[in-house]
Protein backbone atom coordinates (compact mmCIF):
# COMPACT_ATOMS: atom_id res chain seq x y z
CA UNK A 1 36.69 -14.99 25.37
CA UNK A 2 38.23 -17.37 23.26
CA UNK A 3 42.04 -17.55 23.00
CA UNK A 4 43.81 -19.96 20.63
CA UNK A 5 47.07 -20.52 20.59
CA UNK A 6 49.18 -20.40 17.10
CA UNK A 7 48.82 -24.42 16.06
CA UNK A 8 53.01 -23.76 14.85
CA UNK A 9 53.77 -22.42 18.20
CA UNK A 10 55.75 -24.42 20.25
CA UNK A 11 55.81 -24.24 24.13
CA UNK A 12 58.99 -23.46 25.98
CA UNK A 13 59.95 -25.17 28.97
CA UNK A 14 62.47 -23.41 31.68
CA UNK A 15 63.53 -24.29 35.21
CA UNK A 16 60.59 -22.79 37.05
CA UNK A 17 58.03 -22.11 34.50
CA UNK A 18 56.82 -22.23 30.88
CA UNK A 19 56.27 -19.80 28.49
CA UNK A 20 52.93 -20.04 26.44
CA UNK A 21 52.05 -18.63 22.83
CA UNK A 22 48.67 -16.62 23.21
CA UNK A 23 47.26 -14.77 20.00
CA UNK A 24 47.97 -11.58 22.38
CA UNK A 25 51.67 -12.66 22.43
CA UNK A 26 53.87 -14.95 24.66
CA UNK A 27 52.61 -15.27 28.31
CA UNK A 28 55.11 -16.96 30.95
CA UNK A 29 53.57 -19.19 34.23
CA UNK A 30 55.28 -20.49 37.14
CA UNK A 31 54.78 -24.29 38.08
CA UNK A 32 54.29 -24.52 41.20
CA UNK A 33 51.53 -21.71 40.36
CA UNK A 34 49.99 -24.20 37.20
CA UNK A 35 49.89 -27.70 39.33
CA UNK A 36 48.19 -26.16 42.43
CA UNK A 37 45.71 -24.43 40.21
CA UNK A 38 45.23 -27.75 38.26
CA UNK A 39 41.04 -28.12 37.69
CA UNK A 40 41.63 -31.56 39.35
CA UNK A 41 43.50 -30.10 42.52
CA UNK A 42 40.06 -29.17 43.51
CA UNK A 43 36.80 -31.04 45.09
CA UNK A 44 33.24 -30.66 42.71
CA UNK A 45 31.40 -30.82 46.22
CA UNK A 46 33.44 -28.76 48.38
CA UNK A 47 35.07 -26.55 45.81
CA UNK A 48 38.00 -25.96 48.04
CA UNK A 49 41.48 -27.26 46.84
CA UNK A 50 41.97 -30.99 47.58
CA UNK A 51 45.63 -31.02 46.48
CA UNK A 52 48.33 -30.39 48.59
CA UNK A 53 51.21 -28.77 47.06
CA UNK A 54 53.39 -29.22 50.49
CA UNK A 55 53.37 -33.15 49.88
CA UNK A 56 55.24 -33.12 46.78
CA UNK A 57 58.31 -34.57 47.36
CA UNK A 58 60.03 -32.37 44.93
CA UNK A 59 59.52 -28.79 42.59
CA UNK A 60 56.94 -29.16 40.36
CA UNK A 61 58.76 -29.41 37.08
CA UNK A 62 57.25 -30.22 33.39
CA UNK A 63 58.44 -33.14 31.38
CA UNK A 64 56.90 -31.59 28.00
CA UNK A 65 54.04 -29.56 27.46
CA UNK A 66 51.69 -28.97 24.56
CA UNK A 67 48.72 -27.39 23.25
CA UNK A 68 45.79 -29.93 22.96
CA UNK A 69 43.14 -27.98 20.74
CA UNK A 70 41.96 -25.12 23.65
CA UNK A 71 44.41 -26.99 26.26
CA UNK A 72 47.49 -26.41 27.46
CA UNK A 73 48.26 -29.88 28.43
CA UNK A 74 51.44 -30.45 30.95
CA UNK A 75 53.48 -33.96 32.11
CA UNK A 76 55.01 -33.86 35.18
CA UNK A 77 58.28 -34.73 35.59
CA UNK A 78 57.96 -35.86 39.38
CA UNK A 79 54.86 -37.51 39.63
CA UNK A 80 52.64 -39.52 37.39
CA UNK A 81 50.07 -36.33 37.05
CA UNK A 82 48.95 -34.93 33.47
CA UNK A 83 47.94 -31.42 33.94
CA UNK A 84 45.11 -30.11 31.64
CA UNK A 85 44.31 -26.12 31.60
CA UNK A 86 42.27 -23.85 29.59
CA UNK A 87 43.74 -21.95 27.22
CA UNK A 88 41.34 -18.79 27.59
CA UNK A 89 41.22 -19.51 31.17
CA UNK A 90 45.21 -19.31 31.46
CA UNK A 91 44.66 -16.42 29.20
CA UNK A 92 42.67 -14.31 32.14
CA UNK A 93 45.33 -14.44 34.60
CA UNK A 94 48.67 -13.80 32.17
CA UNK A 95 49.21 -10.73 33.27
CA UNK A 96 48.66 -11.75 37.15
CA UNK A 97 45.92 -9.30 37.18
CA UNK A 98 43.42 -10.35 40.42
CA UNK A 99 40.66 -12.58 39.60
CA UNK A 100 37.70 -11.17 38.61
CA UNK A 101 35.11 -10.03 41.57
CA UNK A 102 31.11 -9.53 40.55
CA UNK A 103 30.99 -7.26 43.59
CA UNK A 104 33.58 -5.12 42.75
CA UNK A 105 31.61 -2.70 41.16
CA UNK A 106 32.22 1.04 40.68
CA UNK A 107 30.72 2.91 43.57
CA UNK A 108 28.08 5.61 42.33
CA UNK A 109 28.12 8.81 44.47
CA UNK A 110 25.25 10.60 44.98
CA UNK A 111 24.30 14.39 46.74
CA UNK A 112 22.14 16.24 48.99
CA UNK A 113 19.39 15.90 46.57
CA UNK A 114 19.39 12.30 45.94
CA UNK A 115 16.63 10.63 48.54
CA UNK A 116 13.95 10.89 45.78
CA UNK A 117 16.27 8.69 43.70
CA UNK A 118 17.40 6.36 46.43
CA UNK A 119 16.64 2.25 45.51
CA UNK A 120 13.48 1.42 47.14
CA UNK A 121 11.88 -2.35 48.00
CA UNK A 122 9.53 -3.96 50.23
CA UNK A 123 10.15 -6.52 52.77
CA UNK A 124 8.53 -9.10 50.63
CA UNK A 125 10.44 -8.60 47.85
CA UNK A 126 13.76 -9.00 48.93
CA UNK A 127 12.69 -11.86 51.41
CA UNK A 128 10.87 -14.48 49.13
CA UNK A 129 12.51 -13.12 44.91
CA UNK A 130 16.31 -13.63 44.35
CA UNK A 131 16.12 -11.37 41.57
CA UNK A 132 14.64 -8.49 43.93
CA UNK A 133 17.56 -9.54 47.05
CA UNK A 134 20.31 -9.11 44.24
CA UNK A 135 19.08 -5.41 43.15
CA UNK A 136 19.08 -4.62 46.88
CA UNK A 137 22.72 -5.76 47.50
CA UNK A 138 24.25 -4.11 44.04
CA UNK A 139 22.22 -0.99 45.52
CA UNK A 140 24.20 -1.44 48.52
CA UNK A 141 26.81 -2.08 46.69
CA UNK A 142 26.88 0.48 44.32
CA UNK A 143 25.52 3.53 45.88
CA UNK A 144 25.66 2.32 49.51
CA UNK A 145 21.86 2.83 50.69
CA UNK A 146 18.65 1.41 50.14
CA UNK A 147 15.34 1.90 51.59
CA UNK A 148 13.16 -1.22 52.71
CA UNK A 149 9.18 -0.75 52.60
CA UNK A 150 6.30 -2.48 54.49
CA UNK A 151 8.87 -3.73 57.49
CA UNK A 152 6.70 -5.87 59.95
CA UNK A 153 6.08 -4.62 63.22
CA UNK A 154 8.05 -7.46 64.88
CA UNK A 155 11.77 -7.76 66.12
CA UNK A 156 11.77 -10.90 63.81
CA UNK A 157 11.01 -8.40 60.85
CA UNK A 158 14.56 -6.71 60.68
CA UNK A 159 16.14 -10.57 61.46
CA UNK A 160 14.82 -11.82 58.73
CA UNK A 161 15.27 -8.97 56.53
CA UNK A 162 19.31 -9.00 57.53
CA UNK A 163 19.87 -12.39 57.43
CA UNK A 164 18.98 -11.79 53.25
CA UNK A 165 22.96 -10.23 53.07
CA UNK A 166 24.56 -12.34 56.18
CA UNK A 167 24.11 -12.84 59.67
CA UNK A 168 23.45 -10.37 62.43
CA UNK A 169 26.93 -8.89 63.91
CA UNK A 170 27.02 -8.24 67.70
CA UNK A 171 29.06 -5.27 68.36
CA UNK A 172 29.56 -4.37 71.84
CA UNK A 173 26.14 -2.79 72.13
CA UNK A 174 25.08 -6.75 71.99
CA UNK A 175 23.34 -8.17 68.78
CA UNK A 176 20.94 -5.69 68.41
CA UNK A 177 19.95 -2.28 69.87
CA UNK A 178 16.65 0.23 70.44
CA UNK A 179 17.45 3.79 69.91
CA UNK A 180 14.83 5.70 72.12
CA UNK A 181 15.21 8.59 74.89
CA UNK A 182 16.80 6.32 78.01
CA UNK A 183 16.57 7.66 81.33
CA UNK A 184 20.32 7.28 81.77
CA UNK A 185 22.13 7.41 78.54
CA UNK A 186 25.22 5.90 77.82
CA UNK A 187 25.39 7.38 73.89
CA UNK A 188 24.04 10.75 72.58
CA UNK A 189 21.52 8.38 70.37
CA UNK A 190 19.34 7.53 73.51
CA UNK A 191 18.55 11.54 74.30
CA UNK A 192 16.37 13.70 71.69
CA UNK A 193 19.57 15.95 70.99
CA UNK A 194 20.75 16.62 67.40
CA UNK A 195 23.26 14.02 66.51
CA UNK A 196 26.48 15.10 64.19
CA UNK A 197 27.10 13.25 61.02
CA UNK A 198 28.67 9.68 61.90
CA UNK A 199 29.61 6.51 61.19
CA UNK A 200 29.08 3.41 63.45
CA UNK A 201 31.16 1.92 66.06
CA UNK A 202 34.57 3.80 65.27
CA UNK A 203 36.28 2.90 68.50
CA UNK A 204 35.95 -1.18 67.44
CA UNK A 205 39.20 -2.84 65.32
CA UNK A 206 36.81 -3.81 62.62
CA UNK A 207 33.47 -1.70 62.88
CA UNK A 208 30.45 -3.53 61.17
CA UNK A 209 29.85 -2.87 57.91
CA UNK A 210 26.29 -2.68 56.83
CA UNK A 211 23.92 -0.98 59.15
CA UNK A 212 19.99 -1.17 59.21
CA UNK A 213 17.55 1.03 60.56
CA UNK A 214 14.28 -0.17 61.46
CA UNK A 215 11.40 2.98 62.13
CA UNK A 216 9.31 1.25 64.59
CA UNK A 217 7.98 4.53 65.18
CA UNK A 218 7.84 8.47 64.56
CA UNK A 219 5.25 10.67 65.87
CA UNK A 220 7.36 13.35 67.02
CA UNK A 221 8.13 16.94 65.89
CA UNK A 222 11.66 17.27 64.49
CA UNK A 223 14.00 14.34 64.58
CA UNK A 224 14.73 14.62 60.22
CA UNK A 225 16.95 12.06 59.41
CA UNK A 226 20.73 13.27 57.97
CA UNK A 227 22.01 11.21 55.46
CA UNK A 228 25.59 11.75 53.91
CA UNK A 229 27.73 9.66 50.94
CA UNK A 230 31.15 10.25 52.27
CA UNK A 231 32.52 8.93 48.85
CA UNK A 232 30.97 11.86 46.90
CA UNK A 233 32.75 14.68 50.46
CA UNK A 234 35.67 12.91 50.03
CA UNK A 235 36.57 13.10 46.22
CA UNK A 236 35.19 16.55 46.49
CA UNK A 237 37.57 17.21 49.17
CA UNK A 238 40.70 15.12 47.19
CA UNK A 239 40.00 17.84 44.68
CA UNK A 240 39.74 20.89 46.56
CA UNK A 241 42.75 20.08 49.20
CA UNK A 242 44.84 17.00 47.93
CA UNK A 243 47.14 17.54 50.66
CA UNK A 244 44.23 17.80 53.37
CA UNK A 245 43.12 14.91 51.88
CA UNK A 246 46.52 12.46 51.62
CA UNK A 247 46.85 13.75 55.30
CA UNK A 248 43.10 12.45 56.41
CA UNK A 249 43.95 9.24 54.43
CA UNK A 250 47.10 8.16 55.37
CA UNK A 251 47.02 9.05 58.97
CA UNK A 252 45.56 6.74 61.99
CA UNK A 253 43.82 8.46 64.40
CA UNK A 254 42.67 7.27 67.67
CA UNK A 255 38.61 6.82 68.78
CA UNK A 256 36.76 5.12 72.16
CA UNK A 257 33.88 4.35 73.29
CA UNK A 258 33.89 3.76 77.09
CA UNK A 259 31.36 3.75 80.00
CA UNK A 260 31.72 1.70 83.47
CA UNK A 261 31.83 -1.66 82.37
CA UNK A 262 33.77 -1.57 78.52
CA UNK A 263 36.96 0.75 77.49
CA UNK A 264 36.97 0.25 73.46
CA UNK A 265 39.52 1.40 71.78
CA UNK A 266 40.87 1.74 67.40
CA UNK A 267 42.96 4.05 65.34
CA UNK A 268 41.21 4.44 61.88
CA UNK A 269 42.05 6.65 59.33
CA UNK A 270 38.95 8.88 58.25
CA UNK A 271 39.05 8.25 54.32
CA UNK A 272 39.30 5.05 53.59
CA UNK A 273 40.76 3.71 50.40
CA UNK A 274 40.26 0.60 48.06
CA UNK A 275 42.85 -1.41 46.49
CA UNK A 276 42.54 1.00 43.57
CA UNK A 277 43.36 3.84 45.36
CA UNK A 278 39.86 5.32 45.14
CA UNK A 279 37.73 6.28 47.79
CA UNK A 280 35.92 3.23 49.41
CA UNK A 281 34.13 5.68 52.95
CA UNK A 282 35.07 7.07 55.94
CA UNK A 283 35.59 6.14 60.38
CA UNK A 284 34.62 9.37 61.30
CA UNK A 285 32.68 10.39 64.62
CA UNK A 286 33.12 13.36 66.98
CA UNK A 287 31.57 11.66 70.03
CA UNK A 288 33.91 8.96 70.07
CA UNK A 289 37.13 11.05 68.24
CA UNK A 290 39.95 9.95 71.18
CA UNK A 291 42.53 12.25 72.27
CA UNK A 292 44.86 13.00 69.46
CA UNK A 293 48.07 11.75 71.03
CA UNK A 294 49.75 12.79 68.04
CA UNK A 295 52.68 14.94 67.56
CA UNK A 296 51.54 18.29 68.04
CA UNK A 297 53.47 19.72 65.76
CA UNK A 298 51.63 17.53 63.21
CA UNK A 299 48.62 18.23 64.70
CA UNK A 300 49.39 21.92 63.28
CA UNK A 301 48.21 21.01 59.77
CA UNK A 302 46.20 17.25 60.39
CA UNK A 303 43.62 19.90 62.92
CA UNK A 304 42.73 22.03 59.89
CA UNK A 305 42.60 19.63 57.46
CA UNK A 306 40.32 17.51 59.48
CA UNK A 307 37.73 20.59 60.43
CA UNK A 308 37.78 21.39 56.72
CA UNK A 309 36.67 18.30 55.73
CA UNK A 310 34.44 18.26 58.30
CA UNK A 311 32.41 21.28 57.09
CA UNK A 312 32.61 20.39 53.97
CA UNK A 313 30.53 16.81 54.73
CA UNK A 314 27.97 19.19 56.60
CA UNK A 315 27.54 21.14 53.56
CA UNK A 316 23.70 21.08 51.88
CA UNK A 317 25.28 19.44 48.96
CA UNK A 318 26.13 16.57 50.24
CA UNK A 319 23.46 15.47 52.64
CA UNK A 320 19.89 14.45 52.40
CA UNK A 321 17.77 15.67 54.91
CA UNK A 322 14.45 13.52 55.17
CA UNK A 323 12.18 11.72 57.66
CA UNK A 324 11.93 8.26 57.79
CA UNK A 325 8.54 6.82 58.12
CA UNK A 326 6.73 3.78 60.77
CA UNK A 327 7.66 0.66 59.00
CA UNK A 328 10.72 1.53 56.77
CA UNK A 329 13.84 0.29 57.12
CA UNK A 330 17.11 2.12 56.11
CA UNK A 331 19.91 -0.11 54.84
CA UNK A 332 23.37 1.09 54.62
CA UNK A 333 26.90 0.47 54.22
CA UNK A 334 28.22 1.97 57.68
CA UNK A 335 32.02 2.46 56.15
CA UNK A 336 30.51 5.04 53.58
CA UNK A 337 27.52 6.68 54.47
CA UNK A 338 27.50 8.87 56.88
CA UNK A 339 24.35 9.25 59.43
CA UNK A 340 22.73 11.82 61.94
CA UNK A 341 19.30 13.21 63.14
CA UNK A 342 18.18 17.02 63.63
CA UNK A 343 16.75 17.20 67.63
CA UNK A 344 13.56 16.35 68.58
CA UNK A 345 10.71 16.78 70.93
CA UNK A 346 10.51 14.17 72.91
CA UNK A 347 7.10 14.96 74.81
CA UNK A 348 5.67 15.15 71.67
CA UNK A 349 5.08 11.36 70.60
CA UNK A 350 7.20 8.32 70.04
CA UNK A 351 10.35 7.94 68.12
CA UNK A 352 11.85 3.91 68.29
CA UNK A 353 14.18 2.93 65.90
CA UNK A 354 15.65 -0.96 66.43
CA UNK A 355 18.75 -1.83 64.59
CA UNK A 356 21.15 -3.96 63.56
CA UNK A 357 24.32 -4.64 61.93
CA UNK A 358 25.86 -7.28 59.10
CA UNK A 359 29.16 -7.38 57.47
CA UNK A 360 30.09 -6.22 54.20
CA UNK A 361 31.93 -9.40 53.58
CA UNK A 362 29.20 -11.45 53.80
CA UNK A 363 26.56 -8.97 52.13
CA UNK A 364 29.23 -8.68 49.18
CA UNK A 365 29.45 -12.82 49.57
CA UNK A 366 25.86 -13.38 48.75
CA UNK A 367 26.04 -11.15 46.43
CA UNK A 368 28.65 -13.37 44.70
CA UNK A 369 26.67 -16.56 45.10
CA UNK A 370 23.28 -14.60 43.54
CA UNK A 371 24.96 -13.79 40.41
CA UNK A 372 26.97 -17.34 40.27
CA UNK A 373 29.93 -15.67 38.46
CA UNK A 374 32.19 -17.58 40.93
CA UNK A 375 35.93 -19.55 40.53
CA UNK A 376 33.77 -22.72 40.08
CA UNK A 377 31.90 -23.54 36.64
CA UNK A 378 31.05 -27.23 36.77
């Protein structure tokens, strides 16, 4: 967009700020704000900010200011510094609205019926075409779940194929982790037993955020994977109960995850919400729900509210009930999607999944740098 300013408009200087003419009407900016976001206050190699606004010696303050064709151009009282801004550019942030973010897109909820529809690649793909690694991550993004094909059979296979999004996060499983029936189990995963609809790692402060899922191998009877979008339970649940709901999502509740030799501990609150107060996913797991040490009187209506949401995210509408095959890999954001597994036979063949988690931050960060719509156009 191209803003010009009226050529008869004059610019008014105050005490703290200025007040520019835009075609949408006047627009006022702070000084201290306009010299430390000066384009020269910042390095072309490192693109971080090179000036230091804490070694002036005095307020920023402007001696005049103009408008140079498209530039608001500003003399500094203080210092021997000439200030030159885009006009459109000053334009974007008049209204001190956030600056814009490629990866905050609108999130896409989907239902029970959804796993024909899910994004699908290959290993290759999203390994050796940018083009391809960007539709996975706005998949991710977007609708929270993607589906990688042709996995190697190799440990170095889901390394590579998470180091596309970010590094690999060590949680306090360790880096990564081989969900198989264990002799002695220390988590319902490593037993053939049904596990409940879940997300990952409640009982850590900041539980990883993308998850993947790497079928090593399935040969055994039963074991269907359970797939939820907990954005799609929860605004179904905001509409049917808003007071259930505001209770879930304003509310910190304890979970853990101990055994002999770690004692993890986190209060979450199980629907999670964006900066624009829409759902962004859920911390929700029964195996690792703590004990509510809660009022119990509050616990009178939280209880309720928490087992009808509950049922409601176990509901045939909302999950997706398939079996992932030898050689895919499932790739999911673990603050949103929800995850489980009917039982299984274990006697009857071999069921290995090896996984892995990133963090949403750094998936959303490559995202970012994929469709260069950063701060910095040079």
């Amino acid at each position: 967009m191209n803003v010009m300013t009226p050529a008869t408009a004059a610019v008014t200087l105050g005490a703290k700020g200025l007040t520019l003419p835009l075609a949408t009407g006047n627009a006022y900016f702070n000084y201290h704000w306009l010299r430390d976001n000066d384009p020269t206050s910042f390095d072309a190699g490192t693109r971080e900010r090179s000036f230091d606004i804490f070694h002036l010696d005095e307020a920023p303050v402007a001696r005049t200011a103009s408008v140079d064709g498209d530039a608001l151009v500003i003399d500094w009282a203080n210092e021997d510094h000439t200030t030159r801004m885009p006009v459109d550019w000053l334009e974007a942030y008049a209204d001190g609205s956030r600056r814009d973010d490629p990866a905050d897109l609108p999130r896409r909820p989907w239902y029970g019926d959804h796993y024909p529809e899910v994004a699908r690649f290959t290993h290759a793909e999203v390994t050796s075409d940018p083009a391809r690694r960007r539709e996975w991550l706005e998949a991710i993004i977007v609708e929270g779940i993607a589906v990688i094909a042709a996995m190697p059979d190799s440990d170095e296979g889901l390394t590579s194929l998470a180091r596309q999004m970010g590094q690999v996060r060590p949680t306090f499983f360790g880096d990564y982790f081989d969900v198989k029936t264990h002799i002695n189990p220390t988590n319902t995963a490593y037993t053939a037993s049904a596990l409940e609809l879940h997300t990952d790692t409640p009982a850590e402060e900041h539980a990883p955020g993308i998850q993947l899922l790497h079928m090593r191998a399935n040969t055994v009877d039963g074991g269907r994977n359970l797939f939820g979008d907990g954005v799609a339970a929860a605004n179904g649940f905001r509409q049917i109960d808003p007071e259930g709901f505001r209770l879930l999502a304003e509310t910190d509740v304890p979970f853990y995850c101990e055994h002999d030799d770690y004692d993890m501990r986190s209060w979450q609150r199980i629907i999670e919400l964006d900066q624009h107060g829409e759902v962004s996913g859920l911390t929700i797991s029964q195996h690792m729900l703590d004990l509510m040490d809660l009022p119990q009187t509050f616990l009178d209506d939280w209880y309720p509210a928490f087992c009808r949401f509950g049922k409601l995210l176990q509901d045939d509408k909302y999950v997706m009930r398939f079996t992932l095959k030898a050689s895919e890999c499932i790739v999911f954001d673990n603050h949103r999607i929800v995850h489980g597994r009917a039982a299984y036979t274990a006697s009857s063949g071999d069921r290995h999944l090896r996984g892995c988690y990133t963090d949403r931050a750094e998936m959303r960060s490559t995202y970012r740098a994929l469709v260069s719509k950063g701060r910095f156009k040079r």
